[in-house]
Protein backbone atom coordinates (compact mmCIF):
# COMPACT_ATOMS: atom_id res chain seq x y z
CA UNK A 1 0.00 0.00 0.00
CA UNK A 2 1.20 3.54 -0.96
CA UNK A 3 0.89 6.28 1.25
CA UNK A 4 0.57 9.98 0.48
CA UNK A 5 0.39 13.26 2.55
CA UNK A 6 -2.94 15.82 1.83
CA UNK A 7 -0.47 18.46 1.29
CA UNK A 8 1.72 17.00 -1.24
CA UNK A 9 -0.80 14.86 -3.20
CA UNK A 10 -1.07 15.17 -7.27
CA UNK A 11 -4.61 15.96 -8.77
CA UNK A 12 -4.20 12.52 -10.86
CA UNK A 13 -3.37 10.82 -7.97
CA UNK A 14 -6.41 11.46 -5.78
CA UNK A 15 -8.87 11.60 -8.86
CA UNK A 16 -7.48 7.73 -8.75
CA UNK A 17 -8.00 6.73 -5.93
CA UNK A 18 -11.37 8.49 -5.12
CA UNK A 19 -12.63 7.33 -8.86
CA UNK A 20 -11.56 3.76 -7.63
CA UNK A 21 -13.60 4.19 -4.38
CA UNK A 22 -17.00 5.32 -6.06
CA UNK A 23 -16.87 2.47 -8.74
CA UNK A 24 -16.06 -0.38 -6.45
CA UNK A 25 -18.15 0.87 -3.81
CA UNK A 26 -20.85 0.99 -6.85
CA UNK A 27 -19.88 -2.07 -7.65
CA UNK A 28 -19.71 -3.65 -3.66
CA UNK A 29 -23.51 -2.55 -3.32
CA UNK A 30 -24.88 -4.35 -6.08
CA UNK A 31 -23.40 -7.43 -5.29
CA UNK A 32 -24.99 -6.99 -1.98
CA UNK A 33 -28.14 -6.02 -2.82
CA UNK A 34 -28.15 -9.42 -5.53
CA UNK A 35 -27.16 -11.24 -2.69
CA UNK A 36 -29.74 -9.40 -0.30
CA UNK A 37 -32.49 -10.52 -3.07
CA UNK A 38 -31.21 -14.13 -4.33
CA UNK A 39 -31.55 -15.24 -0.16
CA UNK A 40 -35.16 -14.84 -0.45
CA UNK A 41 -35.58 -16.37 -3.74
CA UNK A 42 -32.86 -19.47 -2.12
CA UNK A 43 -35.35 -19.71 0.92
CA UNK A 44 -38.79 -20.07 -1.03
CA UNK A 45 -37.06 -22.95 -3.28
CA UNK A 46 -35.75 -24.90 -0.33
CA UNK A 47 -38.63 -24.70 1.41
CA UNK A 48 -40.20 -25.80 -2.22
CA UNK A 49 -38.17 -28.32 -2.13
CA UNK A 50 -39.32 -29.47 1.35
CA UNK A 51 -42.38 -30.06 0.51
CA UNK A 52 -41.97 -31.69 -3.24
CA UNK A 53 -39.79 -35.05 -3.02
CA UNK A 54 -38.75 -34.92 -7.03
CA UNK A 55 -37.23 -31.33 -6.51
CA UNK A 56 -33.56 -30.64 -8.27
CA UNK A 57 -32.41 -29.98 -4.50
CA UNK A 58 -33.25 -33.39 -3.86
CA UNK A 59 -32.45 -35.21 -6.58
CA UNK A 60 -29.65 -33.14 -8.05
CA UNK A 61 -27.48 -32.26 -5.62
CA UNK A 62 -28.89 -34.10 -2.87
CA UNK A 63 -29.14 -31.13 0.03
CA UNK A 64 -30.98 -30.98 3.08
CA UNK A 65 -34.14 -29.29 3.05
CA UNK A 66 -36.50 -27.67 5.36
CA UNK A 67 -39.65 -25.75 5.39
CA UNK A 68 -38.49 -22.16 5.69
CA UNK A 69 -41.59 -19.59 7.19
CA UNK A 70 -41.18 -16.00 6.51
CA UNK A 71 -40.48 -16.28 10.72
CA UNK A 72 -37.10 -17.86 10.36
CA UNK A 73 -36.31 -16.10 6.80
CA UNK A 74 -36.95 -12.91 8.34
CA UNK A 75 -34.67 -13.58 11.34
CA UNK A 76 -31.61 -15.22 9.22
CA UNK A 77 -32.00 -11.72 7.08
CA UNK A 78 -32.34 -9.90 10.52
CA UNK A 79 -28.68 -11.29 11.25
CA UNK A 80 -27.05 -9.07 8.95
CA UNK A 81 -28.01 -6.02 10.22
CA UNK A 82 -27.49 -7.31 13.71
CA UNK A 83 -24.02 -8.08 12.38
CA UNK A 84 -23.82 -4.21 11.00
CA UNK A 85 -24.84 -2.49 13.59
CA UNK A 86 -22.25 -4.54 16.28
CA UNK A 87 -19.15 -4.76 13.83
CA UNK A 88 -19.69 -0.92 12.46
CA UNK A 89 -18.15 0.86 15.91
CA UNK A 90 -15.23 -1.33 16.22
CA UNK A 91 -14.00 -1.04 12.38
CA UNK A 92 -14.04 2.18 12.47
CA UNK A 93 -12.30 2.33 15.43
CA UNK A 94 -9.62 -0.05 13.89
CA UNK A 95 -9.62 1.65 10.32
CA UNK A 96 -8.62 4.62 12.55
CA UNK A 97 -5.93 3.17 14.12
CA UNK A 98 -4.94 0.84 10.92
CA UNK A 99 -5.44 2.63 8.13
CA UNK A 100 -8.70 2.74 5.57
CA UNK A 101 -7.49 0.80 2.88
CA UNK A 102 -7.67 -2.98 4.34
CA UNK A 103 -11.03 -2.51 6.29
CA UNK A 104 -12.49 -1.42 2.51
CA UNK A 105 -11.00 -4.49 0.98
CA UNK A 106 -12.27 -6.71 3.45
CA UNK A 107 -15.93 -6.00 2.52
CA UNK A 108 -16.13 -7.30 -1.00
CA UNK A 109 -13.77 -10.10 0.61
CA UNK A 110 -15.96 -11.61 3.20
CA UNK A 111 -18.88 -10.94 1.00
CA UNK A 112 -17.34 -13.41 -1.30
CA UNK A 113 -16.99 -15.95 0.84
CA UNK A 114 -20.14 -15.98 2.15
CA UNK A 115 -22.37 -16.34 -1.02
CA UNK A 116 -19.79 -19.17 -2.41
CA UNK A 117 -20.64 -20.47 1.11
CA UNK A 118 -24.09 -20.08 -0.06
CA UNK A 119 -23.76 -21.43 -3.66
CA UNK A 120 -22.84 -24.96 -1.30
CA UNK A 121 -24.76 -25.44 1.46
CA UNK A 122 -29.03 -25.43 2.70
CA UNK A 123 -28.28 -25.69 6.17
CA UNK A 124 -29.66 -23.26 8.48
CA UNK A 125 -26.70 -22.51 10.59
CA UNK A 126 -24.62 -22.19 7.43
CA UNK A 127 -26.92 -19.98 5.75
CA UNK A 128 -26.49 -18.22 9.28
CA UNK A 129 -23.21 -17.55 9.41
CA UNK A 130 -23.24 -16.63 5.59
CA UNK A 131 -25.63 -13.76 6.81
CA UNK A 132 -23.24 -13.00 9.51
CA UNK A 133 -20.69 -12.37 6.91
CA UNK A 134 -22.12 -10.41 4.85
CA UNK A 135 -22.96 -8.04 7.63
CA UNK A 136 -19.53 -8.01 8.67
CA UNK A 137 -19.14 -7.53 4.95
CA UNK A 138 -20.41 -4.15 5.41
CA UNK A 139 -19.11 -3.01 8.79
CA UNK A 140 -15.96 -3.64 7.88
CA UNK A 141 -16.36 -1.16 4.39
CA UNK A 142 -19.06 1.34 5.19
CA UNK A 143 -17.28 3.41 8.29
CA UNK A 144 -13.77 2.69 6.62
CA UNK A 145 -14.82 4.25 3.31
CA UNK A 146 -16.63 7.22 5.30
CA UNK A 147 -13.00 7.83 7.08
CA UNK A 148 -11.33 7.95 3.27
CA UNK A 149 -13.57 10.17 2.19
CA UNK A 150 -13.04 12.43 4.73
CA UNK A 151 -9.28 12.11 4.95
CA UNK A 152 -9.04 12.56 1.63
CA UNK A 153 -11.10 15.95 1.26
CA UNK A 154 -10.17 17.46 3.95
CA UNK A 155 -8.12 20.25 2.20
CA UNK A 156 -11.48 20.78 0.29
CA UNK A 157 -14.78 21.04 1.29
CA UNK A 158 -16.46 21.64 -2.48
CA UNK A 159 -14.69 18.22 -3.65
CA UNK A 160 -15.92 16.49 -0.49
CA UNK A 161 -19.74 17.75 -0.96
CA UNK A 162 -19.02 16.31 -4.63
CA UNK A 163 -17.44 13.07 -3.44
CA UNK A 164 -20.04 12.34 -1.42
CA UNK A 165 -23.08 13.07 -3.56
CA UNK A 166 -21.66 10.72 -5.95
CA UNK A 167 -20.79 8.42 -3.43
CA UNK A 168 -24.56 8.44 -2.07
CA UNK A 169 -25.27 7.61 -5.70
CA UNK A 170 -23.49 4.61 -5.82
CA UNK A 171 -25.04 3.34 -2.63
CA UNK A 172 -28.20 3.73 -3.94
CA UNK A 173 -27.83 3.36 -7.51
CA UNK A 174 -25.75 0.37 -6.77
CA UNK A 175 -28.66 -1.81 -4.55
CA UNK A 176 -30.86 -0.70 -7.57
CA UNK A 177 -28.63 -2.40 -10.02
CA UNK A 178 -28.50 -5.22 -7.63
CA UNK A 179 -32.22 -6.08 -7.36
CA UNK A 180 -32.20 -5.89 -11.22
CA UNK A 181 -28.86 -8.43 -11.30
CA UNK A 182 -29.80 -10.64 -8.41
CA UNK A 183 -33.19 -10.79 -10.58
CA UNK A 184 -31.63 -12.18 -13.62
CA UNK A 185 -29.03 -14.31 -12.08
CA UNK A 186 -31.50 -16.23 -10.42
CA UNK A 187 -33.92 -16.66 -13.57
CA UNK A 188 -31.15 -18.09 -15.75
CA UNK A 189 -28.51 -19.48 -12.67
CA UNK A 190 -30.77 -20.19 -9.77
CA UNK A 191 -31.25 -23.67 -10.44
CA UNK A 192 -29.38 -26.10 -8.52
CA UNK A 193 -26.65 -27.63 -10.76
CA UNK A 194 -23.39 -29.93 -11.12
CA UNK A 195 -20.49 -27.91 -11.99
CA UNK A 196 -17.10 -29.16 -13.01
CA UNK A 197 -18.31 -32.00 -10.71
CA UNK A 198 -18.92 -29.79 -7.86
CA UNK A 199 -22.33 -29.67 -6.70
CA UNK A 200 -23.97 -26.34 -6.62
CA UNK A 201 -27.17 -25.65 -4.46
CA UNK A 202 -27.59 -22.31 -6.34
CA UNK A 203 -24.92 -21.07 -9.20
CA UNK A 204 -26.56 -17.48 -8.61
CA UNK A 205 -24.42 -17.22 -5.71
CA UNK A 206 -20.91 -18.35 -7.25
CA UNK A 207 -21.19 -16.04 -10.04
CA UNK A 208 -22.34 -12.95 -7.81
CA UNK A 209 -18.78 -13.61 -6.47
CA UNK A 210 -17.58 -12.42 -9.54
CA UNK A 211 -18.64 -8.53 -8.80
CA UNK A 212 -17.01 -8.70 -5.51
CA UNK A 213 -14.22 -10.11 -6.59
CA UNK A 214 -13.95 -7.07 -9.16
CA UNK A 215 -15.32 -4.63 -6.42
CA UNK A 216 -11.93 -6.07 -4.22
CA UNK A 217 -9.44 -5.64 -7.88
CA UNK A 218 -10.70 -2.22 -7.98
CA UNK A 219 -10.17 -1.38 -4.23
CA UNK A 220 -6.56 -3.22 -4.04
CA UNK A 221 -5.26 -1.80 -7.02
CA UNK A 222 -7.14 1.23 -7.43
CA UNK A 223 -6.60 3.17 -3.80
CA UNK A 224 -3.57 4.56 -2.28
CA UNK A 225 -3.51 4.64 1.71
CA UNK A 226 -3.83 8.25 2.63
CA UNK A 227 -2.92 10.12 5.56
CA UNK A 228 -4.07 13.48 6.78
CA UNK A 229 -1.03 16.15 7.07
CA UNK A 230 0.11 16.03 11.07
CA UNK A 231 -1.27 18.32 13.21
CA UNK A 232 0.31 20.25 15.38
CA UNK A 233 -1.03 18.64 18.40
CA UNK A 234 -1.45 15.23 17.50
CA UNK A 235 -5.19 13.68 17.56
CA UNK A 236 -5.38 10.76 19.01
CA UNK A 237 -8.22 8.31 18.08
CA UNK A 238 -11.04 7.27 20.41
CA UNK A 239 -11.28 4.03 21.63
CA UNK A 240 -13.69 1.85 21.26
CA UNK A 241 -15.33 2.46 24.53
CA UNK A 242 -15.01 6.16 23.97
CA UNK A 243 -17.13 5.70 21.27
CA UNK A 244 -19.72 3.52 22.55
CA UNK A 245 -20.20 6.32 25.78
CA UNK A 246 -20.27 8.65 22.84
CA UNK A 247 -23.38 7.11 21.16
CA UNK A 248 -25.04 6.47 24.33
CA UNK A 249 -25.12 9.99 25.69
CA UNK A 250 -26.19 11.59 22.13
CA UNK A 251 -29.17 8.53 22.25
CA UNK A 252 -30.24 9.92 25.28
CA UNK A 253 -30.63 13.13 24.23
CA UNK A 254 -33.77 14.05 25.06
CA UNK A 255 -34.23 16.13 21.14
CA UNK A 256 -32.51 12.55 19.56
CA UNK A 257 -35.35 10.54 21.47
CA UNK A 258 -38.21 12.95 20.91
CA UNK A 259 -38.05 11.63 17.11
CA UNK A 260 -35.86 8.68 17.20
CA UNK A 261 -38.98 6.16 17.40
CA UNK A 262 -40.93 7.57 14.62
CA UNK A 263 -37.88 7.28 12.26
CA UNK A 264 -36.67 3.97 13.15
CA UNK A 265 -40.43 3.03 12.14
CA UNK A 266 -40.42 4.69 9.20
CA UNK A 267 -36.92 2.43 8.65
CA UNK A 268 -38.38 -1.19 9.41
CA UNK A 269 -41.05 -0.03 6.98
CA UNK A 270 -38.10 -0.61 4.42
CA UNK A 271 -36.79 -2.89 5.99
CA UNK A 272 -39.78 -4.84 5.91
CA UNK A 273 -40.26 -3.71 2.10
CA UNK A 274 -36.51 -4.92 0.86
CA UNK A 275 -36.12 -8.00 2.73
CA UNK A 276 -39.42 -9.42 2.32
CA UNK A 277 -41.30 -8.19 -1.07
CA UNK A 278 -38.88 -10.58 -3.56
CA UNK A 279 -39.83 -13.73 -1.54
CA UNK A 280 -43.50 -12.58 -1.70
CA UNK A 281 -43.61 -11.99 -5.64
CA UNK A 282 -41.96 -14.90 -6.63
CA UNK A 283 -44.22 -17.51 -3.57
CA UNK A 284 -45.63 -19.84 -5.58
CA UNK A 285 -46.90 -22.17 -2.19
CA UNK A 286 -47.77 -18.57 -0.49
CA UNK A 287 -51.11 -17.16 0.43
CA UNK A 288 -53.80 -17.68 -2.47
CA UNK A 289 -56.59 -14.73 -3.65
CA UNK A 290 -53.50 -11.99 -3.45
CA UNK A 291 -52.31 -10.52 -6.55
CA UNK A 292 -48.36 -9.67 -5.41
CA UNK A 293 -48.34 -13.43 -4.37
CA UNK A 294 -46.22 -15.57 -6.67
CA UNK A 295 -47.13 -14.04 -9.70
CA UNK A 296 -43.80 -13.11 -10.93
CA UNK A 297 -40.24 -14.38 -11.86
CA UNK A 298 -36.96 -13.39 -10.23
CA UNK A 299 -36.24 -11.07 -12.88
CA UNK A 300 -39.73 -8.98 -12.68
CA UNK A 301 -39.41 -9.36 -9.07
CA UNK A 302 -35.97 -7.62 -9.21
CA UNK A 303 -36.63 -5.29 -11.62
CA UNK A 304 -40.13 -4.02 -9.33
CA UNK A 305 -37.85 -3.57 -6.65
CA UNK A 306 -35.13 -1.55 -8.49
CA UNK A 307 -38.13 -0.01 -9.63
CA UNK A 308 -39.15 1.14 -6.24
CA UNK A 309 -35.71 1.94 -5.55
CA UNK A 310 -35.54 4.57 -8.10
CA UNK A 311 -39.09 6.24 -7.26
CA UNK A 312 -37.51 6.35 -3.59
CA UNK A 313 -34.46 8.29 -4.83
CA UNK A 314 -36.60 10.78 -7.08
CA UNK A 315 -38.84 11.42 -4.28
CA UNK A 316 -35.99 12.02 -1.96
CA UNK A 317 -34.40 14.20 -4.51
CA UNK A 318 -38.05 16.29 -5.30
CA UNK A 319 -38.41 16.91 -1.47
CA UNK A 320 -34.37 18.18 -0.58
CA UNK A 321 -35.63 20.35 -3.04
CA UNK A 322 -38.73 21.36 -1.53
CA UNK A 323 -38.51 20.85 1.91
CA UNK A 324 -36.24 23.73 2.72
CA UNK A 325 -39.50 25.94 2.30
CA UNK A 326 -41.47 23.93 5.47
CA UNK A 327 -40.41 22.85 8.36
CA UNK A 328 -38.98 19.63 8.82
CA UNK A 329 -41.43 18.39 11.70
CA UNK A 330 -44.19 18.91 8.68
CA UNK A 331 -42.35 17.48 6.23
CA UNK A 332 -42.07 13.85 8.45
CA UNK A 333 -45.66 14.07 9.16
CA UNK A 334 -46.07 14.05 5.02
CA UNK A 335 -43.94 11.31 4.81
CA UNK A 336 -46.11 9.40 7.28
CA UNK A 337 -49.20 10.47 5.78
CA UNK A 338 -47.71 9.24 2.35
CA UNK A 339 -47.07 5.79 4.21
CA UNK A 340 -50.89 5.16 4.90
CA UNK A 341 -51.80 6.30 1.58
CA UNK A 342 -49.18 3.69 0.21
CA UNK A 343 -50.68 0.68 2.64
CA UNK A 344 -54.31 1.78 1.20
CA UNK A 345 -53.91 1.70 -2.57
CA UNK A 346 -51.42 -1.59 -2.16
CA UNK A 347 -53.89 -3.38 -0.44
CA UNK A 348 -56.29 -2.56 -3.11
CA UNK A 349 -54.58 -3.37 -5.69
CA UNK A 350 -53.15 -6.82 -3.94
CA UNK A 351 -56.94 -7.57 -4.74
CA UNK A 352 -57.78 -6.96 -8.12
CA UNK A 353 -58.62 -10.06 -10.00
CA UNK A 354 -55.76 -9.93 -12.55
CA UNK A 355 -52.55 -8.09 -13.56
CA UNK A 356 -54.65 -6.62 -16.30
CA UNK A 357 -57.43 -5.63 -14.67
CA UNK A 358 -58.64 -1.72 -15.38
CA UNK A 359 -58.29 -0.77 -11.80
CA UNK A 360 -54.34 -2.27 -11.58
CA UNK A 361 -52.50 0.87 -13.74
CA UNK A 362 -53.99 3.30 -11.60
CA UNK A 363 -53.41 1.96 -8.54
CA UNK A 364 -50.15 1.69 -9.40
CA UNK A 365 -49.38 5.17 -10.26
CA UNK A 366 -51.33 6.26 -6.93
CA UNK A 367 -48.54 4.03 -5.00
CA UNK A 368 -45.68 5.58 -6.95
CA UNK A 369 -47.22 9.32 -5.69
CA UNK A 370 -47.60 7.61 -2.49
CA UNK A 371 -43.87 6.93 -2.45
CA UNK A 372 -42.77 9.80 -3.24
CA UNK A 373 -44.70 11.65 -0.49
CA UNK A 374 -43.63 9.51 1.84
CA UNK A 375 -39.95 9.41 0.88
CA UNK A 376 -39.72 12.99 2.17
CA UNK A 377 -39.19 11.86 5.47
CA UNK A 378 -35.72 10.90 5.03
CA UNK A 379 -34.05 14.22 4.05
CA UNK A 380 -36.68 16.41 6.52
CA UNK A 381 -35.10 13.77 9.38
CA UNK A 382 -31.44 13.94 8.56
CA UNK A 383 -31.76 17.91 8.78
CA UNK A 384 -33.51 18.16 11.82
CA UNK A 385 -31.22 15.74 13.50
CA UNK A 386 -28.35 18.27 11.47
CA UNK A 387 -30.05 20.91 13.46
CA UNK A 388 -29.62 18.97 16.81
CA UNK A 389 -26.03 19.98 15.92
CA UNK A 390 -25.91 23.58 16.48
CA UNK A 391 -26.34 23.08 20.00
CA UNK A 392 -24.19 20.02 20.35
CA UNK A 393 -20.87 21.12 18.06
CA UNK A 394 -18.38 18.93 19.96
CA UNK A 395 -20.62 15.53 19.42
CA UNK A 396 -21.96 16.61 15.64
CA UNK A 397 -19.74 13.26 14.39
CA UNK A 398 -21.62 11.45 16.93
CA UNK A 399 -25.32 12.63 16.52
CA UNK A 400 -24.90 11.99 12.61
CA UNK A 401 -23.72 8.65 13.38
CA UNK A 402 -26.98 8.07 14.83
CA UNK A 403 -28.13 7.63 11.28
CA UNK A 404 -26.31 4.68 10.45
CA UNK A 405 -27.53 3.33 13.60
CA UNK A 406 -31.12 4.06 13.62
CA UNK A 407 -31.55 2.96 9.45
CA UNK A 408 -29.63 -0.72 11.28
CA UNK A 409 -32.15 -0.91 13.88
CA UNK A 410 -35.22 -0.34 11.92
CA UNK A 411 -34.03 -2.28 8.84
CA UNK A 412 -33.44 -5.40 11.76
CA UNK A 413 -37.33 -4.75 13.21
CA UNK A 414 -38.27 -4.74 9.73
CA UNK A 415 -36.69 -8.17 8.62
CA UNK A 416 -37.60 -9.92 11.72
CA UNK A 417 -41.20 -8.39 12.63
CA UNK A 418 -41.81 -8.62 8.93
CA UNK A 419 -42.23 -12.30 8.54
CA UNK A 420 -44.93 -13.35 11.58
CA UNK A 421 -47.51 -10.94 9.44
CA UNK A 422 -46.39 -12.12 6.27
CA UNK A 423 -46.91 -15.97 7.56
CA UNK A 424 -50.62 -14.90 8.70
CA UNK A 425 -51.59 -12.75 6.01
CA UNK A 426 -49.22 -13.00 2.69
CA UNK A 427 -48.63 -8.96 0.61
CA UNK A 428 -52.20 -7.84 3.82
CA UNK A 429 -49.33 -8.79 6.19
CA UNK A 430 -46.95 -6.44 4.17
CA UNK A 431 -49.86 -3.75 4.79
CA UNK A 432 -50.37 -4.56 8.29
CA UNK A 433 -47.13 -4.27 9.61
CA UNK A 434 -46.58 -1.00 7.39
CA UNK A 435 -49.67 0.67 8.93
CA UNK A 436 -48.78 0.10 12.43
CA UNK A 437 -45.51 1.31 12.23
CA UNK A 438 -46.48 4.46 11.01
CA UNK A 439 -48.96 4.43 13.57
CA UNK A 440 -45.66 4.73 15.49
CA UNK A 441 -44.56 7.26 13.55
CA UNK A 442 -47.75 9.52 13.51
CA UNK A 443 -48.04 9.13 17.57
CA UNK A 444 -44.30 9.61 17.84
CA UNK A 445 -44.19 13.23 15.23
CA UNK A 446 -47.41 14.77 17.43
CA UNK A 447 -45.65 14.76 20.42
CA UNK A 448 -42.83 16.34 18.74
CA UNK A 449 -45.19 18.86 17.66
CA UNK A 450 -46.49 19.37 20.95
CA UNK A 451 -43.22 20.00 22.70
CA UNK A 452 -42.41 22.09 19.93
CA UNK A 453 -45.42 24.42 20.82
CA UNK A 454 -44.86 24.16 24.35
CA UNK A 455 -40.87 23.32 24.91
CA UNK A 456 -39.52 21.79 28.40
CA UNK A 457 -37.21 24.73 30.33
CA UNK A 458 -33.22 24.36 29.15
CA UNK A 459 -31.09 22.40 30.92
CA UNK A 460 -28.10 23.29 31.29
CA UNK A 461 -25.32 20.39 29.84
């Protein structure tokens, strides 16, 4: 690994290393989210499987199979973000002390390990520790990457607000192009199959390895380790347990916890959404009468989802634009508003007789409005908790931490409070579970509002 000083740098040097970061970050996020999707479609063929003696996991490749509810799906899923939220503190605390560079490489690493561990094996525990992981996958990369980006714009704070726009683009973009991969790799590779006389439980998975192994190329070959120039007075890194004390106190902030519940809600409504929805669409043993059950392939399936993704990332985009004109506390209660108007037309339309019924266009343009009204939240929540700032400027690193770690804990609820509904009710379970956690959200926002009109005395820090 190179190393090079802030102050001495070339252009063409950093343009290097930061293009390398964006594409194989680009490309580390797709392979997740294909790997994110193909576990759902993995878990509704072996439970397939469980219950049909003549199927290809049987016969071909001879695995052990098991009826898998949406229950145990949604807690194996769950395990990642577990995994993410535990590993994130302490690899950022060692890319500190380490350096940036290996911590990025080791997410594309142990992500391809896990889903060759995948391609292999049916067994729970595996599939388990696969999960596991992948979620150490991404604690390892995310804060890691967040330090480069910082070290490495720190002379500059117009490239850094570029750097990171783009780099929010590949995030996004990236699981988009994912749901769309993992989509097609599964229609044409998900099969179980004999190759090069190794037997393969799913080939989906071994070839996803292929765009983290190219995600890891870029990152080994593409960054240089960079250091900040010395300060005077040298900074010394917190520890571990300095950081931990450090979250605590800014969770119990009594401004972080007078909205932290409504947008950890409005978070395991995704969660719920992305970890459930491809499993759902592609069912065909799941809950009969409901249009969004098992009517599609892996590759529609995928491509709805990236679909979603992208009406997510326009609304979000439409409201940073608008937003600034009303205040944020309104802006949330949209978004929640949005969310009910969302659970209402996707129930309807989760009953129409037939994709080509009159009734099924329509709807479906009301829940892409619906979206996009309630994808406002996001934006209006990370400014007011930006706001929370002004009168906290020695923990600001902290409190905008707390994003990471409330989008973690609601994406967990989401995966793992998800699948009970889904058992009872099939896509109405989807729209149960949404509607009471924006009840959440809506009971959670009028308080705010209320203390808002009628704030508690100061307390002095």
């Amino acid at each position: 690994m190179t190393e090079s000083n802030a102050s001495s740098a070339t252009a063409p040097h950093m343009v290097r290393s930061l293009v390398a970061l964006i594409v194989g970050s680009l490309l580390l996020r797709a392979a997740a989210g294909a790997m994110g999707e193909n576990i759902q479609f993995y878990f509704n063929s072996i439970h397939e499987a469980a219950l049909n003696p003549n199927h290809p996991l049987r016969t071909l490749v001879g695995a052990d199979v098991y009826e898998i509810s949406y229950t145990l799906g949604g807690i194996l899923i769950g395990i990642f973000f577990a995994a993410e939220l535990i590993g994130a503190p302490l690899f950022g605390v060692w890319s500190d002390k380490y350096g940036r560079k290996l911590f990025i490489i080791f997410g594309p690493l142990f992500g391809a390990i896990a889903v060759q561990i995948t391609a292999m094996t049916t067994i729970v525990w595996m599939l388990l520790v696969t999960r596991l992981l992948e979620g150490v996958s991404t604690a390892a990369n995310a804060p890691s990457t967040l330090g480069y980006i910082a070290e490495t714009t720190s002379h500059s704070p117009k490239l850094r607000a570029r750097v990171v726009g783009l780099f929010e683009v590949a995030t996004i973009g990236g699981i988009g192009v994912g749901f769309s991969l993992g989509g097609w790799l599964w229609r044409h590779y998900g099969d179980p199959a004999v190759v090069f006389g190794i037997p393969l439980t799913s080939p989906a998975f071994a070839l996803n390895a292929i765009v983290y192994l190219a995600s890891l190329l870029i990152f080994w070959f593409g960054l240089s380790e960079f250091k900040e120039a010395k300060h005077a007075t040298p900074i010394q890194p917190s520890s571990l347990r300095e950081t931990l004390d450090k979250y605590f106190k800014v969770f119990t902030n009594p401004r972080v916890q007078s909205f932290a519940p409504a947008w950890i809600a409005i978070n395991a409504v995704l969660g719920v959404w992305i970890n459930h929805t491809a499993r759902i669409f592609t069912d065909k043993s799941g809950a009969t009468g409901q249009l969004l059950v098992g009517r599609f392939d892996s590759f529609e399936a995928g491509n709805l989802r990236a679909a979603y993704a992208v009406v997510f990332v326009l609304g979000i985009l439409f409201w940073s634009i608008v937003f600034p004109q009303i205040k944020k506390p309104t802006v949330m209660l949209i978004g929640t508003v949005g969310l009910f108007l969302t659970c209402f037309f996707l129930f309807l339309l989760n009953h129409q007789p037939s994709l080509d019924a009159p009734l099924v266009l329509p709807l479906a343009l009301a829940i892409v409005v619906s979206v996009i009204i309630q994808s406002g939240f996001t934006p209006a929540a990370l400014a007011y908790l930006a706001d929370i700032t002004e009168d906290h400027a020695s923990d600001r690193g902290a409190i905008m931490g707390m994003y990471s770690v409330f989008l973690g804990i609601g994406q967990f609820l989401g995966a793992t409070i998800g699948g009970p509904f889904v058992d009872q009710a099939g896509a109405d379970g989807i729209v149960v579970v949404t509607a009471l956690l924006g009840v959440v959200s809506l009971a959670t926002l009028l308080r705010l509002f209320s203390n808002e009109r009628h704030p508690a005395p100061a307390v002095s820090a």
